[in-house]
Protein backbone atom coordinates (compact mmCIF):
# COMPACT_ATOMS: atom_id res chain seq x y z
CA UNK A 1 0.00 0.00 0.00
CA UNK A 2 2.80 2.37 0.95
CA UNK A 3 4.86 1.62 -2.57
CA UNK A 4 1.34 2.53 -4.27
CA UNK A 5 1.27 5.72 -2.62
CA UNK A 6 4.60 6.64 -3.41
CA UNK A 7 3.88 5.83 -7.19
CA UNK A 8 1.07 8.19 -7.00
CA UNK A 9 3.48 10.72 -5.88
CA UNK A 10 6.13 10.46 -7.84
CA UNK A 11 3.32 10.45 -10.91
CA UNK A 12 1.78 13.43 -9.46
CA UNK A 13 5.62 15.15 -8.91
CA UNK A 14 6.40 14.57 -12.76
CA UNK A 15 2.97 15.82 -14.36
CA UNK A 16 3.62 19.13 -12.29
CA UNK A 17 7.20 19.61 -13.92
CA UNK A 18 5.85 18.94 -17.36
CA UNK A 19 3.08 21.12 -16.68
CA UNK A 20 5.85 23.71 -15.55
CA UNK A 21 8.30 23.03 -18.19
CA UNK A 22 5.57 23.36 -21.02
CA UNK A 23 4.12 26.64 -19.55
CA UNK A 24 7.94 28.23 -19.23
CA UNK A 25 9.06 27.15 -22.69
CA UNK A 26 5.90 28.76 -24.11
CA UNK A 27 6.28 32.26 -21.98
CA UNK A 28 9.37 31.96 -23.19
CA UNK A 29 8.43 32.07 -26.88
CA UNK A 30 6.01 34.70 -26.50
CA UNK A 31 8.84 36.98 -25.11
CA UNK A 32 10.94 36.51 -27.72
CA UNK A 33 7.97 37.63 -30.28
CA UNK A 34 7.73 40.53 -28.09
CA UNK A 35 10.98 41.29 -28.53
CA UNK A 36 11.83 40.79 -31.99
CA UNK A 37 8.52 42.86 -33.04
CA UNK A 38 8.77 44.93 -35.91
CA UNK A 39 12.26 46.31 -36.77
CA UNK A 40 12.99 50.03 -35.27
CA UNK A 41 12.71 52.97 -37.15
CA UNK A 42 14.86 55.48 -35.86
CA UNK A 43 14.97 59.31 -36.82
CA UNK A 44 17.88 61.27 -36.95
CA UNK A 45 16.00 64.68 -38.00
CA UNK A 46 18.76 65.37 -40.24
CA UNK A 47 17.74 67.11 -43.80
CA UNK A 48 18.47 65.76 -46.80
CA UNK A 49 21.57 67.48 -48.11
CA UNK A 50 20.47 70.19 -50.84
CA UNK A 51 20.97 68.94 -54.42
CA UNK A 52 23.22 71.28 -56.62
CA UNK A 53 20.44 72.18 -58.39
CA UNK A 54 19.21 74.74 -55.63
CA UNK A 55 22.01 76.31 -54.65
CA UNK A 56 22.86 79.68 -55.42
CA UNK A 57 26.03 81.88 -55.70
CA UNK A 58 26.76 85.41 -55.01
CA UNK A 59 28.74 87.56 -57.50
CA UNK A 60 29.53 91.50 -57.48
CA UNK A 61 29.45 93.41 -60.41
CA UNK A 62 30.62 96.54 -61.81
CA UNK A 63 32.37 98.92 -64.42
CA UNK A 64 30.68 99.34 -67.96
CA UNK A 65 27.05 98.13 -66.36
CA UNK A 66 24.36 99.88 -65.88
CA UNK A 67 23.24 98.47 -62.23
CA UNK A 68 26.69 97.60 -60.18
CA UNK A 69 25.88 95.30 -57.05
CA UNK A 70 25.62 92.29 -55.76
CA UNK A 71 23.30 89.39 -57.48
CA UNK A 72 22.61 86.09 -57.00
CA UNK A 73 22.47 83.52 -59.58
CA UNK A 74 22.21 79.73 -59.51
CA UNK A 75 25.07 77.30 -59.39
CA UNK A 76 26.42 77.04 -62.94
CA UNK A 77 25.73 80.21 -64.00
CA UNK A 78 28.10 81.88 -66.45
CA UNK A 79 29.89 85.60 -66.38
CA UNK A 80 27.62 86.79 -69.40
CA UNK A 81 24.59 85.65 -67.46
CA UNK A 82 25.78 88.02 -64.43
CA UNK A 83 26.30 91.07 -66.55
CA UNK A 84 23.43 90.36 -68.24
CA UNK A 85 21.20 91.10 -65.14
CA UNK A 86 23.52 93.97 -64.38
CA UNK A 87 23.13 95.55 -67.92
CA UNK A 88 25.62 95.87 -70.36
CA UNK A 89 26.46 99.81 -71.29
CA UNK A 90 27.68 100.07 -75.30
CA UNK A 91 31.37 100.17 -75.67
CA UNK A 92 31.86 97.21 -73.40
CA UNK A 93 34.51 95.15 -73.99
CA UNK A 94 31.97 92.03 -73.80
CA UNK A 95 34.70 89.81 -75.56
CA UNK A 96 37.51 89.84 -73.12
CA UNK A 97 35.19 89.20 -69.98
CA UNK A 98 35.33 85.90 -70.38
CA UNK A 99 31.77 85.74 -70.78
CA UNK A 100 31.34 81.81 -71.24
CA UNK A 101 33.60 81.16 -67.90
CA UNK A 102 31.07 79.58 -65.38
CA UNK A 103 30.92 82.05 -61.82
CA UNK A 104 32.70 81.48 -58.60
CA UNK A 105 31.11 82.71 -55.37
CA UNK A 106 32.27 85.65 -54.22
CA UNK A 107 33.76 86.76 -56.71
CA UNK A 108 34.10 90.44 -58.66
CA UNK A 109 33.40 90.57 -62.09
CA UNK A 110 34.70 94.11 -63.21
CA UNK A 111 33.63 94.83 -67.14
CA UNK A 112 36.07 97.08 -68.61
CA UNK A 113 35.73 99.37 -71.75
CA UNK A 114 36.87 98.93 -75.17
CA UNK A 115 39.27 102.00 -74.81
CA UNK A 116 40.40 101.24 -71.39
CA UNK A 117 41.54 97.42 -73.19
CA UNK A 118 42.64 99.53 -76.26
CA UNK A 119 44.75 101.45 -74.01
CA UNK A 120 46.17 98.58 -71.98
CA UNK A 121 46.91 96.74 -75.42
CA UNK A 122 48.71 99.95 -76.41
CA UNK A 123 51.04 100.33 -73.05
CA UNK A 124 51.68 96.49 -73.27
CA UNK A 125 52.30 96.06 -76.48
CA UNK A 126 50.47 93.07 -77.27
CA UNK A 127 47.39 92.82 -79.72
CA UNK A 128 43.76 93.52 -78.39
CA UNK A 129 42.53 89.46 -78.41
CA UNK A 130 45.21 88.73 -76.15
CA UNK A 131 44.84 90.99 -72.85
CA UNK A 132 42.56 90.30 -70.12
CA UNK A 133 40.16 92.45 -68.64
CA UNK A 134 41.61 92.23 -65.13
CA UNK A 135 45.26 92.57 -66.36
CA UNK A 136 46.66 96.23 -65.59
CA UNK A 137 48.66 98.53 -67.67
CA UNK A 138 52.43 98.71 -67.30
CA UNK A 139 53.03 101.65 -68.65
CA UNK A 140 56.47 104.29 -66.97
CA UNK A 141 55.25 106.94 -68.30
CA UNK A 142 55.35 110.56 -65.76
CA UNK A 143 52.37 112.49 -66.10
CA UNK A 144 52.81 115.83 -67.67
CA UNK A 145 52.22 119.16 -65.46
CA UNK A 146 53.47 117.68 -62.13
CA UNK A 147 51.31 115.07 -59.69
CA UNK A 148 47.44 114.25 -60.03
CA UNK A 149 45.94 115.35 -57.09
CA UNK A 150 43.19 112.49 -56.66
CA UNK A 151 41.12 114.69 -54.44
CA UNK A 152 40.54 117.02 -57.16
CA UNK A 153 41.13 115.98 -60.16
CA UNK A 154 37.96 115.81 -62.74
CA UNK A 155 37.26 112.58 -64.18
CA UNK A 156 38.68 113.40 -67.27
CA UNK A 157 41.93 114.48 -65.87
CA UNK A 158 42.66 111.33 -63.97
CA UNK A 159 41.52 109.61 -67.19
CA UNK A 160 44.21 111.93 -69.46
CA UNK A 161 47.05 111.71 -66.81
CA UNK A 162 46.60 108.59 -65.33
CA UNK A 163 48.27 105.42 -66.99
CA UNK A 164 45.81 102.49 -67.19
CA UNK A 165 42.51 104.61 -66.03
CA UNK A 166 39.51 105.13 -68.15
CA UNK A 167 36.68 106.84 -67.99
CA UNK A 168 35.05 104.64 -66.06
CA UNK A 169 38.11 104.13 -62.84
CA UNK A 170 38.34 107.80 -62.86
CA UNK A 171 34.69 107.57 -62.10
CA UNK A 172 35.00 105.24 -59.94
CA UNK A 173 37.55 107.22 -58.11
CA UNK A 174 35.48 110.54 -57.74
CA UNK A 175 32.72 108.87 -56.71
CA UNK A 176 34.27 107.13 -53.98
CA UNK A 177 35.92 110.55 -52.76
CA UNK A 178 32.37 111.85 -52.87
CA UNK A 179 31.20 109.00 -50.48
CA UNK A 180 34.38 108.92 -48.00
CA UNK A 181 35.10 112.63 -47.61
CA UNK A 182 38.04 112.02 -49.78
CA UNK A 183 41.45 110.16 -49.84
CA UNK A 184 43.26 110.46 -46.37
CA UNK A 185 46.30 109.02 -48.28
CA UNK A 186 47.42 108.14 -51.65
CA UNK A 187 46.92 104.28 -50.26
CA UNK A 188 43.27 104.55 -50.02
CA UNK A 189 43.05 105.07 -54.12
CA UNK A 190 43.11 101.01 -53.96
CA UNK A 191 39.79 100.92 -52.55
CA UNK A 192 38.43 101.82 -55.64
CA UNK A 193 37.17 99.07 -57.26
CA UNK A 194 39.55 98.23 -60.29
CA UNK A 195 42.81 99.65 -58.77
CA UNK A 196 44.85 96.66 -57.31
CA UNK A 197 48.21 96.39 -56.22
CA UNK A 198 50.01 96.55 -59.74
CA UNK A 199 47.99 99.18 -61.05
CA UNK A 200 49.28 101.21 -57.77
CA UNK A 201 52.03 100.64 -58.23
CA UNK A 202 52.07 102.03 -61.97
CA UNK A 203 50.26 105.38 -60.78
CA UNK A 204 51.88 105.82 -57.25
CA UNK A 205 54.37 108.41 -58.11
CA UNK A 206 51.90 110.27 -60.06
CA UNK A 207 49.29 111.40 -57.80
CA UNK A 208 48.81 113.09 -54.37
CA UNK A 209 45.94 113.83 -51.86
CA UNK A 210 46.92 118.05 -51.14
């Protein structure tokens, strides 16, 4: 009687572990589907870079146009497109702008006149096709009748006396002496727009501010 009891036990004991082994193993699936789930989506909020189609450049323009500033064009744009919007005056040199060259932002795009080119070709001695627009005279030459004085000179004496200015620098130049109060020293003439460093130095000895 007692070894038929403990049978009965012992049968009882092992359907309660398989009853406890068959509920864990399928919790344990279950938890794994909640787990795996659906794959996670994560944003970073980040914007899609901009394609080069959209961007834009900034250019300044000025000389022989009729509306100097600043414009904005889209990427690819080309130098003719630029002077374009800022209107081309006659007697441009349109030619030796490089007007198929495709824009760089931030840069200056300074149209020059046939005459001031003419005159540069002249001083250099080279033929018209072959001088640039940004290239400056290198002309020796003393101006007759003693120095320029560049804070009262008319335009068409710093155009006459002046090596490598046109009409339109000696513009240039009394207009910005007009906006600043004048030229503190002969230094400052390289503010105006078209008068770099070699330029300077082809004029320096030729002009004064008193």
């Amino acid at each position: 009687m007692l070894n038929l009891d403990r049978r009965y036990l012992l049968a009882a004991l092992l359907l309660i572990a398989l009853i406890v082994f068959f509920t864990g193993t399928k919790y344990g699936e279950m938890k794994q589907a909640d787990i795996v789930g659906e794959p996670l989506t994560i944003e970073t909020g980040l914007a899609e870079p901009q394609t080069a189609a959209g961007e834009e450049l900034q250019v300044y323009v000025c000389g022989e146009v009729e509306k100097p500033g600043l414009y904005k064009l889209k990427a690819g744009a080309r130098v003719y497109d630029a002077l374009k919007l800022a209107g081309i005056l006659p007697g441009a040199a349109l030619d030796c702008a490089q007007p198929a060259r495709k824009l760089q932002d931030g840069e200056t795009i300074i149209l020059l006149s046939e005459a001031e080119i003419a005159l540069q070709a002249l001083e250099q001695g080279t033929q018209l096709s072959s001088v640039m627009p940004v290239l400056p005279a290198n002309n020796q030459t003393s101006a007759a009748g003693g120095l320029v004085n560049i804070n009262t000179a008319t335009t068409q004496e710093l155009d006459e006396r002046l090596p490598g200015v046109g009409p339109a620098i000696a513009r240039r130049i009394v207009d910005y002496r007009e906006s600043n109060g004048g030229f503190g020293k002969i230094e400052d003439i390289k503010n105006v727009s078209g008068i770099g460093d070699k330029k300077y130095a082809d004029i320096k000895d030729l002009i004064s501010v008193r």
